[in-house]
Structures are given as C-alpha cells and as structure tokens.
C-alpha atoms as a PDB file:
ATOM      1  CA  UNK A   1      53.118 135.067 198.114  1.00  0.00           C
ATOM      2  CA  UNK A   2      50.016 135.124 196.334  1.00  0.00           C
ATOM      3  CA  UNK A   3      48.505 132.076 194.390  1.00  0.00           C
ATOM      4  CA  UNK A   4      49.277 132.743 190.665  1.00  0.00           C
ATOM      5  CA  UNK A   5      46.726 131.086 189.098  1.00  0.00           C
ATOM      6  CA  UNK A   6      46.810 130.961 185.109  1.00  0.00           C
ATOM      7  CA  UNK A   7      44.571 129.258 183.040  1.00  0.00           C
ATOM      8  CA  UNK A   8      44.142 128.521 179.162  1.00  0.00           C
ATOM      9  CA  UNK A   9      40.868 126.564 177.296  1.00  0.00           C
ATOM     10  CA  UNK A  10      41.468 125.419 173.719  1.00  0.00           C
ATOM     11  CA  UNK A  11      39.524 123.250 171.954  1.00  0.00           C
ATOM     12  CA  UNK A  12      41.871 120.852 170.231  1.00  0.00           C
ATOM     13  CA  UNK A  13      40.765 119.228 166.595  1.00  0.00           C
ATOM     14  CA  UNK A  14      42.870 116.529 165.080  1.00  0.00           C
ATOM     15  CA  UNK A  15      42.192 114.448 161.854  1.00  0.00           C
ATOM     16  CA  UNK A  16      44.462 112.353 159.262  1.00  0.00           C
ATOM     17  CA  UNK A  17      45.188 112.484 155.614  1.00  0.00           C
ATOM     18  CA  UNK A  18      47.091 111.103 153.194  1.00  0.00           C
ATOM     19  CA  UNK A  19      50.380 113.017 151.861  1.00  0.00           C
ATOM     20  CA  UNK A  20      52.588 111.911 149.750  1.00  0.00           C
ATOM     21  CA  UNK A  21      51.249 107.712 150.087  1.00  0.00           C
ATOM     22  CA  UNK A  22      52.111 108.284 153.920  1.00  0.00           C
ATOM     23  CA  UNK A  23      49.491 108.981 156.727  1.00  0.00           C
ATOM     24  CA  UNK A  24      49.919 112.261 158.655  1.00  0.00           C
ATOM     25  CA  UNK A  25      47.809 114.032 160.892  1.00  0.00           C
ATOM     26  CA  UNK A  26      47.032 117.493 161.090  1.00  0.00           C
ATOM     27  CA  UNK A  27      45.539 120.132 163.646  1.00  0.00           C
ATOM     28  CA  UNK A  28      43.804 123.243 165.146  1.00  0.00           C
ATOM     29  CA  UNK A  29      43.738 124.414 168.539  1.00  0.00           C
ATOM     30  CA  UNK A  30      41.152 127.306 169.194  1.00  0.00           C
ATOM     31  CA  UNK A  31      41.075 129.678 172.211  1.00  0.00           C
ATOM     32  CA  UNK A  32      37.540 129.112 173.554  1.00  0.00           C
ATOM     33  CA  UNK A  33      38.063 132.942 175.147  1.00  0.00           C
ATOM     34  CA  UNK A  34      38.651 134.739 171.977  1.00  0.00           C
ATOM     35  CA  UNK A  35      37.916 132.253 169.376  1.00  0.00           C
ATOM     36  CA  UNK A  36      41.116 132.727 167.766  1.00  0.00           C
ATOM     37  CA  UNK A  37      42.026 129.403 165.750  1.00  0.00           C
ATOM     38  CA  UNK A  38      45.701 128.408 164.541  1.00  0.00           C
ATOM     39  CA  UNK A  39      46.277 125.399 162.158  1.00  0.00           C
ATOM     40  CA  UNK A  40      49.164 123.024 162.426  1.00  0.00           C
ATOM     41  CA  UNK A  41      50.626 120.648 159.647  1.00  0.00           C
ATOM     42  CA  UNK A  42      51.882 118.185 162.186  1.00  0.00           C
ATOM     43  CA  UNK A  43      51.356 117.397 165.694  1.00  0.00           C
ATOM     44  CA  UNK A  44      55.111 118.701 166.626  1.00  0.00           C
ATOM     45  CA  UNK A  45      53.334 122.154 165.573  1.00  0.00           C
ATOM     46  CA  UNK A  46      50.775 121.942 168.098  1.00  0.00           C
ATOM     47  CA  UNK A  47      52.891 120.952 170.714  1.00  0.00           C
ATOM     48  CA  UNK A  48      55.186 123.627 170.476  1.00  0.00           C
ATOM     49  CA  UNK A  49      52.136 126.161 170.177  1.00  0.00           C
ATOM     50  CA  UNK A  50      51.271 124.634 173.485  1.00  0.00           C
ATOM     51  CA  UNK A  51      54.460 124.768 174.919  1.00  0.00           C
ATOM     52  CA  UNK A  52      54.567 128.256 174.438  1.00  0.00           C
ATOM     53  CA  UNK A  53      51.726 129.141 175.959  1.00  0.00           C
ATOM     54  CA  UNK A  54      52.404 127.745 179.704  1.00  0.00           C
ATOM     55  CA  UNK A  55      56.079 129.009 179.201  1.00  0.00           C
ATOM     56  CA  UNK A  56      55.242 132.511 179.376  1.00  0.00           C
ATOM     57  CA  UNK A  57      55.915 134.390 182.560  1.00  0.00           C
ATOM     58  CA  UNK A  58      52.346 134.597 184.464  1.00  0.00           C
ATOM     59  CA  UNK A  59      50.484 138.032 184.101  1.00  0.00           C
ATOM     60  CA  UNK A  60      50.061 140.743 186.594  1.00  0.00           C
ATOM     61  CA  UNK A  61      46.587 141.121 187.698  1.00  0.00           C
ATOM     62  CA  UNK A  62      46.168 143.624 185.155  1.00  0.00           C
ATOM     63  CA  UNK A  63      47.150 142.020 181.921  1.00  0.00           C
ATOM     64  CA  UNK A  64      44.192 138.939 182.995  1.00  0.00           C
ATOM     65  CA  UNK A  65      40.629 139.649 181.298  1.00  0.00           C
ATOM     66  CA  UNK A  66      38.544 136.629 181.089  1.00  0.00           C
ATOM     67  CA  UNK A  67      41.571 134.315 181.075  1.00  0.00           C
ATOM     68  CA  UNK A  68      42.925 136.138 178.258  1.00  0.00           C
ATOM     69  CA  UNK A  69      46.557 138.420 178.024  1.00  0.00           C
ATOM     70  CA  UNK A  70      46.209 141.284 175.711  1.00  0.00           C
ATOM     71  CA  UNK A  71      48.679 141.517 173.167  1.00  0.00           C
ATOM     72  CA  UNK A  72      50.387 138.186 173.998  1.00  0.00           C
ATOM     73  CA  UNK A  73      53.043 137.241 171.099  1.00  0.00           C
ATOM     74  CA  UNK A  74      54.123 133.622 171.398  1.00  0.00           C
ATOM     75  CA  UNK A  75      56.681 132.743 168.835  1.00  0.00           C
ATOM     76  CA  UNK A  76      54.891 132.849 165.477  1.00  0.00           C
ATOM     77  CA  UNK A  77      51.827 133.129 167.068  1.00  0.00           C
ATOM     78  CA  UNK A  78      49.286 135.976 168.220  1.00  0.00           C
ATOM     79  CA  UNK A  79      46.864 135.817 170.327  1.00  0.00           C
ATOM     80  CA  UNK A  80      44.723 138.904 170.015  1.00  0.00           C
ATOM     81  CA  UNK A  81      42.843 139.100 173.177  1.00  0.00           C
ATOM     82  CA  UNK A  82      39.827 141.491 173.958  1.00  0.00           C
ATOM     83  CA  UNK A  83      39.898 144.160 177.362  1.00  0.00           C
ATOM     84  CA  UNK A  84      37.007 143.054 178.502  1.00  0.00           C
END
C-alpha cells in the first residue's frame, strides 16, 4: 500500500475584542498554497474549518498540485485551488 501522504499550510491569525462588555476572540486561517483566507467569529469556527479539512478522504495522485485539491468543497467552505 502506498504512503498517502497529505499535507495542508495555513497561516492562523487570532486577536480579541470586545462584544457586547464580554471578551471574544476572533480568526482567519489562510492557505499559504492559494492564498485563500476565511474569517471566523469564534474559535469553534476555526476548529471546525480545520476539522474539515483532515476529514476529507485523501486525493488520488491526480487531484494533488502543490498541496492543493482542485475544487475541494468543505462544508461552507471553498477552497479554490489552482492546476498548477
């Protein structure tokens, strides 16, 4: 069986502010391959982004282009990936 490798690089930005008198925190996550960039309200957001991503069933050899999928959908989400 060959070594399915898979592999995903997002820079991750968190920061704070004040809603409502309370103290939440918000975030981004941007795919360094593509430079796509999604925005979350709360951290339970981002995780769940995240989750979806390494859920996914791994790619034939095919579908893999610079560590990207073309045309992946994750939930809410799309990633719109480049053939390189």
């Amino acid at each position: 069986m060959a070594d399915e490798r898979r592999y995903w690089a997002f820079l991750v930005r968190l920061w704070s502010v004040h809603h409502d008198g309370e103290l939440v925190w918000r975030a981004s996550a941007e795919n360094v391959h593509t430079g796509e960039r999604h925005a979350f309200a709360d951290l339970t957001g981002l995780f769940d982004f995240l989750r979806a991503a390494v859920a996914e069933e791994p790619a034939t050899p095919g579908q893999m282009k610079g560590g990207c999928e073309k045309n992946r959908v994750l939930g809410d989400w799309k990633l719109n990936c480049e053939s390189r």
